[in-house]
Protein backbone atom coordinates (compact mmCIF):
# COMPACT_ATOMS: atom_id res chain seq x y z
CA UNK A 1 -40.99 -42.19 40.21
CA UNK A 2 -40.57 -39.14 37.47
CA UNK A 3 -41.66 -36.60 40.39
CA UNK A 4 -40.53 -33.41 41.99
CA UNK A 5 -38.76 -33.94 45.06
CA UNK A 6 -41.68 -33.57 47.90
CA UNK A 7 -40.67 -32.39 51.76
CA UNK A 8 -43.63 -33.30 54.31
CA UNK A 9 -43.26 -29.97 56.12
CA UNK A 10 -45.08 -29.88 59.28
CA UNK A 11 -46.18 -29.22 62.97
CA UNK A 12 -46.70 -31.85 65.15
CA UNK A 13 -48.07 -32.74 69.06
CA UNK A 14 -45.39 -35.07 70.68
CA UNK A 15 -48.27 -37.91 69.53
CA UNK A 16 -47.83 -37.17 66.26
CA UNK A 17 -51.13 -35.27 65.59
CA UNK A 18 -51.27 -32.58 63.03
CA UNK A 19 -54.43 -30.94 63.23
CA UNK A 20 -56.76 -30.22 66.24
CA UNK A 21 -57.39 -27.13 69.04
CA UNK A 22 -53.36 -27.54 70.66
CA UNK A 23 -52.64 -25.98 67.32
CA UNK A 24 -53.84 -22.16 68.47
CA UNK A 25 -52.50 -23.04 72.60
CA UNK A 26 -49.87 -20.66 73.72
CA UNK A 27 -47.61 -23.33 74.08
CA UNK A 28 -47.22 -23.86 70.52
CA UNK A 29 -46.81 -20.33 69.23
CA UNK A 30 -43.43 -21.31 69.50
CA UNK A 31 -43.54 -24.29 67.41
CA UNK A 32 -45.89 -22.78 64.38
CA UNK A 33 -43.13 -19.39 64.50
CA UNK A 34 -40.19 -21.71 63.79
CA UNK A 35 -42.37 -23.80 61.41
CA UNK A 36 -43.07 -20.72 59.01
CA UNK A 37 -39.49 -19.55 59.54
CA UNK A 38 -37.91 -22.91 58.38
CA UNK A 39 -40.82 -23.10 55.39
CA UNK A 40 -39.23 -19.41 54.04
CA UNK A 41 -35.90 -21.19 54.38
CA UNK A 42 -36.30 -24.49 52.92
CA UNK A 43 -35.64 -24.41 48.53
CA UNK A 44 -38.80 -25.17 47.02
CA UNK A 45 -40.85 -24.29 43.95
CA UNK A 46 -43.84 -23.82 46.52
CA UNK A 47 -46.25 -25.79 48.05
CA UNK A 48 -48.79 -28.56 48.23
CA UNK A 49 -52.20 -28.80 50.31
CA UNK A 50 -55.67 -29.99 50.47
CA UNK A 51 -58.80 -28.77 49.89
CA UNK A 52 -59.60 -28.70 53.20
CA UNK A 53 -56.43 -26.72 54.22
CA UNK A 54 -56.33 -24.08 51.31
CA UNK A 55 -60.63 -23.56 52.56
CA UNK A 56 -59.28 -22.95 55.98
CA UNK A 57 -56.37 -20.89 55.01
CA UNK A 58 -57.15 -18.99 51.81
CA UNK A 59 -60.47 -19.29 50.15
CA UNK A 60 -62.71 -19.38 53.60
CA UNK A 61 -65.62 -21.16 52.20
CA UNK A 62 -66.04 -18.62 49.26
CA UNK A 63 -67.51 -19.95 45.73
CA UNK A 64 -68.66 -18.83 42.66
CA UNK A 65 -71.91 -19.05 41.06
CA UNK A 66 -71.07 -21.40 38.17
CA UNK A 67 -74.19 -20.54 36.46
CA UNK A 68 -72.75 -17.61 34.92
CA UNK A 69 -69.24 -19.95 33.38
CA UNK A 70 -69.54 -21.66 30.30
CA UNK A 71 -68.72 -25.22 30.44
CA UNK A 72 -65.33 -26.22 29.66
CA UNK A 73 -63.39 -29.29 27.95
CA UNK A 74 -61.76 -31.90 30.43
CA UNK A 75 -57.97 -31.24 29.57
CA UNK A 76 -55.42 -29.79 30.99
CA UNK A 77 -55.03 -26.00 30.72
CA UNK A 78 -51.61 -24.33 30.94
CA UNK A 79 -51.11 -20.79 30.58
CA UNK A 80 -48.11 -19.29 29.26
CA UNK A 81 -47.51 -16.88 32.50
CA UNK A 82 -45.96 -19.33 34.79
CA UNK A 83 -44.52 -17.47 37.42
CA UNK A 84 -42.20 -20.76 38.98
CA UNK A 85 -43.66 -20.82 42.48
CA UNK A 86 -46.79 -21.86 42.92
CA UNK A 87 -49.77 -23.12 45.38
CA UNK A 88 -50.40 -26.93 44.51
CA UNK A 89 -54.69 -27.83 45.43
CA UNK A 90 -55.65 -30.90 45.74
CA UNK A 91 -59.16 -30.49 44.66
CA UNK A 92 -61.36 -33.76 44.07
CA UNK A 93 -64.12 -32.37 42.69
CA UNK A 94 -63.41 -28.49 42.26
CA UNK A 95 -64.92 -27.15 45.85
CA UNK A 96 -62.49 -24.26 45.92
CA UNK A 97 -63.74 -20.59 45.40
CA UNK A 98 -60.55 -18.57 44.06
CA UNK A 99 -60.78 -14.36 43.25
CA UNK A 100 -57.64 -14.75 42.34
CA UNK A 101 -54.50 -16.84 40.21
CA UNK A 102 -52.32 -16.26 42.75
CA UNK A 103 -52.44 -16.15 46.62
CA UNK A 104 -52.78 -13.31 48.54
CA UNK A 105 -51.37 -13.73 52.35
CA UNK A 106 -52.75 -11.08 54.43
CA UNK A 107 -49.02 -11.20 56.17
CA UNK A 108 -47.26 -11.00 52.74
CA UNK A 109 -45.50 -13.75 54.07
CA UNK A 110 -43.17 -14.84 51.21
CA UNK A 111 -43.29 -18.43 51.79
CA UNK A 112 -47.20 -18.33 50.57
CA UNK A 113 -48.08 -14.48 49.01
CA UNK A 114 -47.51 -14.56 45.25
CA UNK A 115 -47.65 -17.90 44.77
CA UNK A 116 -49.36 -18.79 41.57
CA UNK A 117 -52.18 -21.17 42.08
CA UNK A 118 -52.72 -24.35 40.62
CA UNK A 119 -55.89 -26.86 40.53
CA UNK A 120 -54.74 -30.35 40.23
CA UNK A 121 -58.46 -32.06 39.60
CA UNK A 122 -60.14 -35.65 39.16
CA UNK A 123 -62.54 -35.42 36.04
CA UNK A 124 -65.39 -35.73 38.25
CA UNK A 125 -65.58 -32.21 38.07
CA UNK A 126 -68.14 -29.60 36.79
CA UNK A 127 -67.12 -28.83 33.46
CA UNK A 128 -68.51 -24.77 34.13
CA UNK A 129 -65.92 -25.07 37.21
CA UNK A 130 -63.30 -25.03 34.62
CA UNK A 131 -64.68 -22.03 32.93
CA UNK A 132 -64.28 -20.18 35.97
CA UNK A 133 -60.14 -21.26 36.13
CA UNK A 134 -59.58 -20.87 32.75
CA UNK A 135 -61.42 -17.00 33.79
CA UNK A 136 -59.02 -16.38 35.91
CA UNK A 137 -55.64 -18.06 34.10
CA UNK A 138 -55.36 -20.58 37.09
CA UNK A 139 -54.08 -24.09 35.38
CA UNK A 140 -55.59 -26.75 35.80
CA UNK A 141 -54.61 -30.48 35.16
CA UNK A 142 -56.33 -33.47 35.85
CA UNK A 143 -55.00 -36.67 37.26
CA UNK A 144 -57.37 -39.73 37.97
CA UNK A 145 -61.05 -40.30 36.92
CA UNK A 146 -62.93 -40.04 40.51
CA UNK A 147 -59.94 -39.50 42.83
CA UNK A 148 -56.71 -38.16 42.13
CA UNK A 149 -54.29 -40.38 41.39
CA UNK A 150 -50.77 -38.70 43.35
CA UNK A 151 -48.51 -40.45 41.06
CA UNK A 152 -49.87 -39.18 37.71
CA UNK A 153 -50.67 -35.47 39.55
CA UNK A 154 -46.62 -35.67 40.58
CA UNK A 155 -45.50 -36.79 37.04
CA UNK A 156 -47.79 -33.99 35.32
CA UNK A 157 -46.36 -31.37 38.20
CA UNK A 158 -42.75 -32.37 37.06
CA UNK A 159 -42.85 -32.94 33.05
CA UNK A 160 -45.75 -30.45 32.23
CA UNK A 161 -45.04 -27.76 35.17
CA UNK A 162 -41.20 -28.46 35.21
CA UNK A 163 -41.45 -28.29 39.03
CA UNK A 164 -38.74 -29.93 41.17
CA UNK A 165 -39.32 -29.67 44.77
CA UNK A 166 -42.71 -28.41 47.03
CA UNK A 167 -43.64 -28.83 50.33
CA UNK A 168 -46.49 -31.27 51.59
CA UNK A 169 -48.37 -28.89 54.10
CA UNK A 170 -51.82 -30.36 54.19
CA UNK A 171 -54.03 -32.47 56.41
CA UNK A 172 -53.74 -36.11 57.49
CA UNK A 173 -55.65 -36.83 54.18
CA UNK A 174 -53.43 -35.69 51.77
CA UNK A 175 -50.25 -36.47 53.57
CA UNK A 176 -51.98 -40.03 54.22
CA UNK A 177 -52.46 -40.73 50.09
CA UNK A 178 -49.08 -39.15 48.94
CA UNK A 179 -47.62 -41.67 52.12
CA UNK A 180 -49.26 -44.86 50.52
CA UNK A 181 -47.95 -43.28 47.18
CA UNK A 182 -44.42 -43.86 48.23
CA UNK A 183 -44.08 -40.27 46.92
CA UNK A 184 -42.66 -38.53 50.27
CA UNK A 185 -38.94 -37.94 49.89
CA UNK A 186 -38.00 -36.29 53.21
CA UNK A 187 -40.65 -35.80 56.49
CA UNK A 188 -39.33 -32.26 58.30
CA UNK A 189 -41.12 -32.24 61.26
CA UNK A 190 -41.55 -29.46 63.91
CA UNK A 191 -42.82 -30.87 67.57
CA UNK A 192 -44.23 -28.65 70.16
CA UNK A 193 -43.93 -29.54 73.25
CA UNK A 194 -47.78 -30.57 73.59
CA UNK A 195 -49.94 -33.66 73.87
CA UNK A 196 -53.00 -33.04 71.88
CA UNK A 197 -56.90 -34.33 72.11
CA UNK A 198 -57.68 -37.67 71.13
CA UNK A 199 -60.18 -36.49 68.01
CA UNK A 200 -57.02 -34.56 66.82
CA UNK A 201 -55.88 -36.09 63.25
CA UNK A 202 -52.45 -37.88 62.94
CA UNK A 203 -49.72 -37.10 60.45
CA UNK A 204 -50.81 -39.54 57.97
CA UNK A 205 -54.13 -41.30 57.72
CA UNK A 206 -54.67 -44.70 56.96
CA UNK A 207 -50.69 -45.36 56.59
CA UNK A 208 -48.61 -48.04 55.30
CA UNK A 209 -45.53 -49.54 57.15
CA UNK A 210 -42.23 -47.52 55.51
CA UNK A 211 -38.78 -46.69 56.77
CA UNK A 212 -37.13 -43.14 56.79
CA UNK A 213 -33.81 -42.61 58.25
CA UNK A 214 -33.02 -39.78 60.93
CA UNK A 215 -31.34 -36.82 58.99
CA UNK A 216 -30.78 -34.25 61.49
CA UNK A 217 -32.60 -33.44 65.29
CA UNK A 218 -32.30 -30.07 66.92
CA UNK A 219 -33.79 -28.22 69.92
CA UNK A 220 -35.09 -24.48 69.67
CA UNK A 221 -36.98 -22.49 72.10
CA UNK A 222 -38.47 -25.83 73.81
CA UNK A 223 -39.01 -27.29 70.91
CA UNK A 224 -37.67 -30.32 68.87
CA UNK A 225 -36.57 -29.99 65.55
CA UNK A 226 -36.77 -33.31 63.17
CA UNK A 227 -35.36 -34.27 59.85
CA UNK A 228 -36.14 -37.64 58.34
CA UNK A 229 -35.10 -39.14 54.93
CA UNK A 230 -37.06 -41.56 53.06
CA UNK A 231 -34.45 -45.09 53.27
């Protein structure tokens, strides 16, 4: 596949869940400190998430009143003040509520503040949605006609964007689909030394069977420190 190289970055439960309550428990402070340390570490063009995740961690259920955004042709838009590190959304149907083209972490935390936002977008989309990016110079490309096909998205990301490596960070959704895509090249995995609730959400969702070879395994502070490569 013609793709950037992608790195499934994320925090686990010892049962492999990625999202849930354990997430905020004192015993994985830990964990989540060495996760962010090893994200400003790792060589990447930037990042990848879900709408779900970039709501919960950026945009906080903020959205514009479209009303006032004229309507928009379905094609990609580019601007020519690509910056080279960006925040990749995953966003169906155009549900997230930027003020800005680029995020802004409240910690200035230079694995996420600066990074230039883009909205990767099935064309069942509101066309005045697109006004509103093209407002604020975010890009926008689209990639599938009701979902978003991860395959074209990756291909577009890599021969339009010119990226070559981001980090998966998002929710068993999105990890689930670029999974089934075949498109994760290396799983880096941080486990805190928790079981979490049975409602929590695993890594992937709705998996397929494939095989990844063990890279490298650590211990820090308590917790365990995993490396796989895709075989």
């Amino acid at each position: 596949m013609n793709k950037p190289y992608i790195i499934c970055h994320m925090v686990t439960s010892i049962d492999g869940k990625v999202t849930g309550d354990f997430l905020s428990s004192p015993t994985c402070e830990k964990a989540c400190e060495i996760y962010y340390e090893i994200n400003r570490n790792l060589k990447s063009n930037g990042f990848i998430c879900g709408r779900v995740t970039m709501e919960s961690s950026f945009t906080l259920g903020w959205y514009p009143d479209l009303s006032s955004y004229e309507p928009k042709e379905k094609r990609d838009f580019i601007p020519e003040n690509l910056s080279g590190f960006y925040a990749v959304a995953f966003d169906t149907n155009g549900k997230l509520g930027w003020k800005s083209s680029c995020i802004i972490d409240p910690d200035g935390d230079p694995g996420y503040d600066g990074a230039q936002i883009i909205e990767v977008l099935s064309e069942n989309v509101d066309e005045r949605y697109l006004g509103y990016l093209k407002d604020l110079e975010i890009p926008y490309i689209f990639a599938g006609k009701d979902k978003i096909d991860v395959e074209l998205a990756l291909f577009k990301l890599k021969n339009i964007m010119e990226i070559d490596t981001l980090l998966l960070e998002g929710g068993s959704i999105i990890n689930g689909a670029f999974q089934r895509a075949n498109a994760i090249d290396e799983l880096s995995l941080v486990v805190a030394p928790i079981v979490a609730d049975k409602y929590d959400k695993p890594l992937f969702m709705n998996s397929t069977v494939q095989d990844f070879e063990l890279a490298s395994i650590k211990t820090q502070d308590g917790v365990l420190i995993i490396s796989y490569e895709r075989k």
